[in-house]
PDB file of N, CA and C in Angstrom:
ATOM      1  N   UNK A   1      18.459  -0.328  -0.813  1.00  0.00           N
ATOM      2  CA  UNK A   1      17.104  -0.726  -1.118  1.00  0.00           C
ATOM      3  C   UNK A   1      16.245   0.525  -1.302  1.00  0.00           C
ATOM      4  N   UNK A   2      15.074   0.331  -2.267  1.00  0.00           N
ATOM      5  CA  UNK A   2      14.139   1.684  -2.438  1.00  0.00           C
ATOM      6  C   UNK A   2      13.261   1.824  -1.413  1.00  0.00           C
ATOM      7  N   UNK A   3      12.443   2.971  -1.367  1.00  0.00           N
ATOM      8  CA  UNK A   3      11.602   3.191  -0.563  1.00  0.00           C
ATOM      9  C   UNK A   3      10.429   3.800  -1.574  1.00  0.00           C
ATOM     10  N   UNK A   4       9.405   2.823  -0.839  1.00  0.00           N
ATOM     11  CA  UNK A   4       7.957   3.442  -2.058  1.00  0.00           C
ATOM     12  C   UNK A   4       6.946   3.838  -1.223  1.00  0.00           C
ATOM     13  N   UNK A   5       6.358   4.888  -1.179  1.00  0.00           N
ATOM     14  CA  UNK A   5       5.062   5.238  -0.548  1.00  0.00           C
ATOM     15  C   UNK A   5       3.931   4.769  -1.298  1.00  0.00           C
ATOM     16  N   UNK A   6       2.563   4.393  -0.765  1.00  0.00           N
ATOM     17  CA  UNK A   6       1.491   3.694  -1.292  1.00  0.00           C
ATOM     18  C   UNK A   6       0.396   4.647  -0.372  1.00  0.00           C
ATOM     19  N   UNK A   7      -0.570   4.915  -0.955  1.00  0.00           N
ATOM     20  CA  UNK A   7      -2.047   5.084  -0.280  1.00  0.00           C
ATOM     21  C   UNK A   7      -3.159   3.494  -0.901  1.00  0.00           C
ATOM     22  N   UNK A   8      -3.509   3.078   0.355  1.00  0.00           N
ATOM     23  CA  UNK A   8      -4.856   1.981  -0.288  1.00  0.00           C
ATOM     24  C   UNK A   8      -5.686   2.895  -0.744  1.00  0.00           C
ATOM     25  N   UNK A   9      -6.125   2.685  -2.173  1.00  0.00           N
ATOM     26  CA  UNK A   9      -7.455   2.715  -2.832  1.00  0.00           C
ATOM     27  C   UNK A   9      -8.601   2.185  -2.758  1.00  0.00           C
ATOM     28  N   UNK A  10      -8.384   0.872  -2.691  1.00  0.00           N
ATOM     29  CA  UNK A  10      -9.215  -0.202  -2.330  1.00  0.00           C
ATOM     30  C   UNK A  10      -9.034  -1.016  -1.698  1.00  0.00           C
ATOM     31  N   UNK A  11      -9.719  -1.716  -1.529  1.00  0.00           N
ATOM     32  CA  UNK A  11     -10.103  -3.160  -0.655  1.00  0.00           C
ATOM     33  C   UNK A  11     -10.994  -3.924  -1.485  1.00  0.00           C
ATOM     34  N   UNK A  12     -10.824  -5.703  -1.653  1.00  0.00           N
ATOM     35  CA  UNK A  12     -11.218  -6.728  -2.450  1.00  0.00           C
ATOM     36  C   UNK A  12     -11.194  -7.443  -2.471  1.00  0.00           C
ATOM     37  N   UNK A  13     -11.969  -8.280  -1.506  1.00  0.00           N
ATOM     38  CA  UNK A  13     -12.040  -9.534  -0.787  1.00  0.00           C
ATOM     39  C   UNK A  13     -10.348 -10.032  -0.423  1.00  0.00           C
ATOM     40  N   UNK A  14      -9.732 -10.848  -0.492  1.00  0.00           N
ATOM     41  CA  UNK A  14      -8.085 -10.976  -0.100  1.00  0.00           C
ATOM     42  C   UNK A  14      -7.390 -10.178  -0.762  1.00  0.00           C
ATOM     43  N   UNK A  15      -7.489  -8.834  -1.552  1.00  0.00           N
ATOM     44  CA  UNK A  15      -6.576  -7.961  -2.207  1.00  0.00           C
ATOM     45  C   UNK A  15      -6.634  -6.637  -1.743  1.00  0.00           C
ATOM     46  N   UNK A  16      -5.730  -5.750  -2.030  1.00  0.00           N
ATOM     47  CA  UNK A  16      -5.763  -4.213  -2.216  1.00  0.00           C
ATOM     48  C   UNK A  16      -5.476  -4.058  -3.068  1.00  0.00           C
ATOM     49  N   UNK A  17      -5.716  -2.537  -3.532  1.00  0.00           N
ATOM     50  CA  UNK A  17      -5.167  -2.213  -4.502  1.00  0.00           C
ATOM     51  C   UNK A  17      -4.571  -0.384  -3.866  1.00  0.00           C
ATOM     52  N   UNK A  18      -3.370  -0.040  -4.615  1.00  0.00           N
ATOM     53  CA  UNK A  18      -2.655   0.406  -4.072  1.00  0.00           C
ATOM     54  C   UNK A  18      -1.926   1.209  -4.951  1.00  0.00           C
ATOM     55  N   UNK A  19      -1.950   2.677  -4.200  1.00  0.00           N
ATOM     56  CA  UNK A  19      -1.617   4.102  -5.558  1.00  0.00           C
ATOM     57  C   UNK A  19      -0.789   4.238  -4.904  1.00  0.00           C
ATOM     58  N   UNK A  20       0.430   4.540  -5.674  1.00  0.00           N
ATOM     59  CA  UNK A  20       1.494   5.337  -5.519  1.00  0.00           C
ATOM     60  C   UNK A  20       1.455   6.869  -5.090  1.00  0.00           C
ATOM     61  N   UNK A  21       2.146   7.134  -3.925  1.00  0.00           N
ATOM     62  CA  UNK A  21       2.038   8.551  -3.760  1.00  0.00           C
ATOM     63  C   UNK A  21       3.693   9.500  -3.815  1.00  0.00           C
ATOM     64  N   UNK A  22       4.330   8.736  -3.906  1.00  0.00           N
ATOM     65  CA  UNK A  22       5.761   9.380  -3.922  1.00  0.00           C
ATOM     66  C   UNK A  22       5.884   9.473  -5.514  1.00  0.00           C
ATOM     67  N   UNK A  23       5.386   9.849  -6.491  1.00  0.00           N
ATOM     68  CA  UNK A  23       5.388   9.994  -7.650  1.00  0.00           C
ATOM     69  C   UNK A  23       3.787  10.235  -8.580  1.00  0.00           C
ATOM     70  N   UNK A  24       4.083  10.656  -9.630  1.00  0.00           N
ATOM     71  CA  UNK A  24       2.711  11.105 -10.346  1.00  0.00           C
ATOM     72  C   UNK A  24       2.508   9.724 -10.718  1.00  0.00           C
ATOM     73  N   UNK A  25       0.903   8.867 -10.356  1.00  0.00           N
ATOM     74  CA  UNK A  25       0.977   7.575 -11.671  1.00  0.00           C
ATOM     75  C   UNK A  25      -0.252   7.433 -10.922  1.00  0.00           C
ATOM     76  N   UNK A  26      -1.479   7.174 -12.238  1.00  0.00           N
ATOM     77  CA  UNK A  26      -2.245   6.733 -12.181  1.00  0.00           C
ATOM     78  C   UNK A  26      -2.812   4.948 -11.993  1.00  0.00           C
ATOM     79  N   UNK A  27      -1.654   4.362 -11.933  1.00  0.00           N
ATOM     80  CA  UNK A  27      -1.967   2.778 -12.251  1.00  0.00           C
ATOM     81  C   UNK A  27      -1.697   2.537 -10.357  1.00  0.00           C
ATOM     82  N   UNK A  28      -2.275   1.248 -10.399  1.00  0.00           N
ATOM     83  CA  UNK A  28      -2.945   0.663  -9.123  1.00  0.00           C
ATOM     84  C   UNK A  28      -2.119  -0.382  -8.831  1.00  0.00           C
ATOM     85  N   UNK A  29      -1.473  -0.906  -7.827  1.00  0.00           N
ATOM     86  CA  UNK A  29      -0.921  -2.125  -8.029  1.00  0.00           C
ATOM     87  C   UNK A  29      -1.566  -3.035  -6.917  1.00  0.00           C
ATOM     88  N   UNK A  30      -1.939  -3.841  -7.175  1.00  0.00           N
ATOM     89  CA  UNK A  30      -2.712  -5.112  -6.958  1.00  0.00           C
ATOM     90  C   UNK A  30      -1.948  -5.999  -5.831  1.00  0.00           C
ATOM     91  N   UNK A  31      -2.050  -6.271  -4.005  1.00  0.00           N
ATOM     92  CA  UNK A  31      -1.256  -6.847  -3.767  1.00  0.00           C
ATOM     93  C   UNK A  31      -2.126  -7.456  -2.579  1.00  0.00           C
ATOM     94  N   UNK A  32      -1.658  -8.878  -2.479  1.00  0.00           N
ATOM     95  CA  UNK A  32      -2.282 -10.009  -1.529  1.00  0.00           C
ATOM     96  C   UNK A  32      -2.212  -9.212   0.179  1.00  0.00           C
ATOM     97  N   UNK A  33      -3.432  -9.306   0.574  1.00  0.00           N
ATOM     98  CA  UNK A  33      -3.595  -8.501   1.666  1.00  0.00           C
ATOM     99  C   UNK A  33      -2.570  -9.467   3.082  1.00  0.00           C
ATOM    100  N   UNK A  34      -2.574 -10.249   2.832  1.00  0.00           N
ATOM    101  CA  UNK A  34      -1.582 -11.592   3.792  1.00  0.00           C
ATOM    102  C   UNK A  34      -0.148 -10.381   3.962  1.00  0.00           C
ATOM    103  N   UNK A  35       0.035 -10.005   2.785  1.00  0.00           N
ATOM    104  CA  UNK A  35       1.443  -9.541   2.618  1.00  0.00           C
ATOM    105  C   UNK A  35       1.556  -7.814   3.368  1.00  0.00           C
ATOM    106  N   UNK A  36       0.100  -7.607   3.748  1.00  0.00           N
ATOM    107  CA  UNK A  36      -0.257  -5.965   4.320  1.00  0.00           C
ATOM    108  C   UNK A  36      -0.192  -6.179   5.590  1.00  0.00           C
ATOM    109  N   UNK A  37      -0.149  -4.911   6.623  1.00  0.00           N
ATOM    110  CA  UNK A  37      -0.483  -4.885   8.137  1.00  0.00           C
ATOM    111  C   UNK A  37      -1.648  -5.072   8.263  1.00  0.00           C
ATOM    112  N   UNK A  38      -2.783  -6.102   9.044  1.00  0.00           N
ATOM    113  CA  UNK A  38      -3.525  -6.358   9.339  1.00  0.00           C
ATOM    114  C   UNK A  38      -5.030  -5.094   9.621  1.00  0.00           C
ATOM    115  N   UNK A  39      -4.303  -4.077  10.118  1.00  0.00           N
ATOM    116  CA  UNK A  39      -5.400  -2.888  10.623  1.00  0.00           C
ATOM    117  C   UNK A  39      -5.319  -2.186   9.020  1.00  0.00           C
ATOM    118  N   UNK A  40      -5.200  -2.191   8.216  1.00  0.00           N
ATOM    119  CA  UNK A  40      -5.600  -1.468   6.804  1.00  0.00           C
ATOM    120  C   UNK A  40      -6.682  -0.886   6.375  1.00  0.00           C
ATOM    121  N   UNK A  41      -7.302  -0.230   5.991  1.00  0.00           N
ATOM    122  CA  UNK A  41      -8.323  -0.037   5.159  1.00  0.00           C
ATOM    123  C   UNK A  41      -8.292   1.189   4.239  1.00  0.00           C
ATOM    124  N   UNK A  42      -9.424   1.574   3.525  1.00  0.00           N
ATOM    125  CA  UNK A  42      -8.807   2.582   2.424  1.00  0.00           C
ATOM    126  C   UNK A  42      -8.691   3.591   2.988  1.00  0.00           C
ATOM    127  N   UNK A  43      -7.493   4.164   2.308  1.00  0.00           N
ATOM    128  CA  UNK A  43      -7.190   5.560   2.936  1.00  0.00           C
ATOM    129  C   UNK A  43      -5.626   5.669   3.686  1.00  0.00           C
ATOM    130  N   UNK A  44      -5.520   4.308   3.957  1.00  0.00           N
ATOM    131  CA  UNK A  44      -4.247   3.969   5.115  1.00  0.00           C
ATOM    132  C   UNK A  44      -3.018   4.602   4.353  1.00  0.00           C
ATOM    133  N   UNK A  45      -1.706   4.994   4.996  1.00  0.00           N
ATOM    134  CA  UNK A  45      -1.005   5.336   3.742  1.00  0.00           C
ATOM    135  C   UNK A  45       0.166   4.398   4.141  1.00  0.00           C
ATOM    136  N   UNK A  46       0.854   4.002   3.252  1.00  0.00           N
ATOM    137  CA  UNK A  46       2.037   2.714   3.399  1.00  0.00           C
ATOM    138  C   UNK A  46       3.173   3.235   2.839  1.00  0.00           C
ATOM    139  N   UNK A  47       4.552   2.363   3.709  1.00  0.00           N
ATOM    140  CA  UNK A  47       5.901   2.803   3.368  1.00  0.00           C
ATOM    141  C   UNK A  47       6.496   1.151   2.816  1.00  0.00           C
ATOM    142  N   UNK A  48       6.607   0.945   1.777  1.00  0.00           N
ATOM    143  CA  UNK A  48       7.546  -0.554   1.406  1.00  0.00           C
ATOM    144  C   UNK A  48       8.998  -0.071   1.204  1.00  0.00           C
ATOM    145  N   UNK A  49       9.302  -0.250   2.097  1.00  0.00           N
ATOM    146  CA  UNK A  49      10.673  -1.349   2.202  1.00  0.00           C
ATOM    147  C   UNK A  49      11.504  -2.672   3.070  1.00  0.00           C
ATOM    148  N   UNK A  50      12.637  -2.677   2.350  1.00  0.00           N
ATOM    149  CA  UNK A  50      12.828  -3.815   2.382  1.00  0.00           C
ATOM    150  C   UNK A  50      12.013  -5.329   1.896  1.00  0.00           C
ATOM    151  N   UNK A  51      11.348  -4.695   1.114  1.00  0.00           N
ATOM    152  CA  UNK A  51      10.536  -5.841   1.099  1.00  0.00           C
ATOM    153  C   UNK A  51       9.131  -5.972   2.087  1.00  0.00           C
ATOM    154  N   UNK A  52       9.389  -5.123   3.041  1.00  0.00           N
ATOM    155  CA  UNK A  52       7.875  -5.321   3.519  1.00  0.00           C
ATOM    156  C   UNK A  52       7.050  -3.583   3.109  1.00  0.00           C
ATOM    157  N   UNK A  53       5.468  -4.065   3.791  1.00  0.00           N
ATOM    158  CA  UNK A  53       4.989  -2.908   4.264  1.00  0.00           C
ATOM    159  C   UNK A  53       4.623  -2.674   5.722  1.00  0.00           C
ATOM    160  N   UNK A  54       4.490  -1.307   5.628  1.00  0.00           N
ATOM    161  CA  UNK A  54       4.687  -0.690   7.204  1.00  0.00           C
ATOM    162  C   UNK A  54       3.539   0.747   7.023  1.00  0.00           C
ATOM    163  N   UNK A  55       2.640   0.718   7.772  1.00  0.00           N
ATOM    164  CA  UNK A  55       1.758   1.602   7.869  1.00  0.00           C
ATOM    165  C   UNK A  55       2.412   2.990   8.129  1.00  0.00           C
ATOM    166  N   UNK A  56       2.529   4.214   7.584  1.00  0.00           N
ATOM    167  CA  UNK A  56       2.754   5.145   7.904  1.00  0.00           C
ATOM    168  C   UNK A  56       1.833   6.074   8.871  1.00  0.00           C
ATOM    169  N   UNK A  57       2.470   6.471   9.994  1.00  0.00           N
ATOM    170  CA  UNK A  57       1.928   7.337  11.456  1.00  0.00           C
ATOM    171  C   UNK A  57       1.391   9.058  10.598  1.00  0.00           C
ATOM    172  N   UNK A  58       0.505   9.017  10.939  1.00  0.00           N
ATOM    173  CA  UNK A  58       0.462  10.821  10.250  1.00  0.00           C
ATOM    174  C   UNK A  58       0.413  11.564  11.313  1.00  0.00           C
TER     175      UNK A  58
END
């Protein structure tokens, strides 16, 4: 399975939106906050895998 790093960009009423940081890319991906760790907000940085996300510790 892959592993993707994410920083939140935003926050939007039930959404985030969500930059890629393990690669160069300007595009945002859009994902139902239900499906995020609850303590989020912008700035948070995220690890997906398996299918989930998981807040990354700095």
């Amino acid at each position: 399975m892959n592993t993707f790093f994410y920083e939140v960009a935003s926050l939007d009423g039930d959404y985030a939106n969500l930059k890629r940081t393990d690669i160069n890319s300007d595009e945002l991906k859009l994902v139902a906050r239900a499906l995020l760790p609850p303590e989020i907000k912008e700035g948070t940085k995220l690890k997906y895998e398996w299918m989930q996300y998981e807040i990354m510790e700095e």
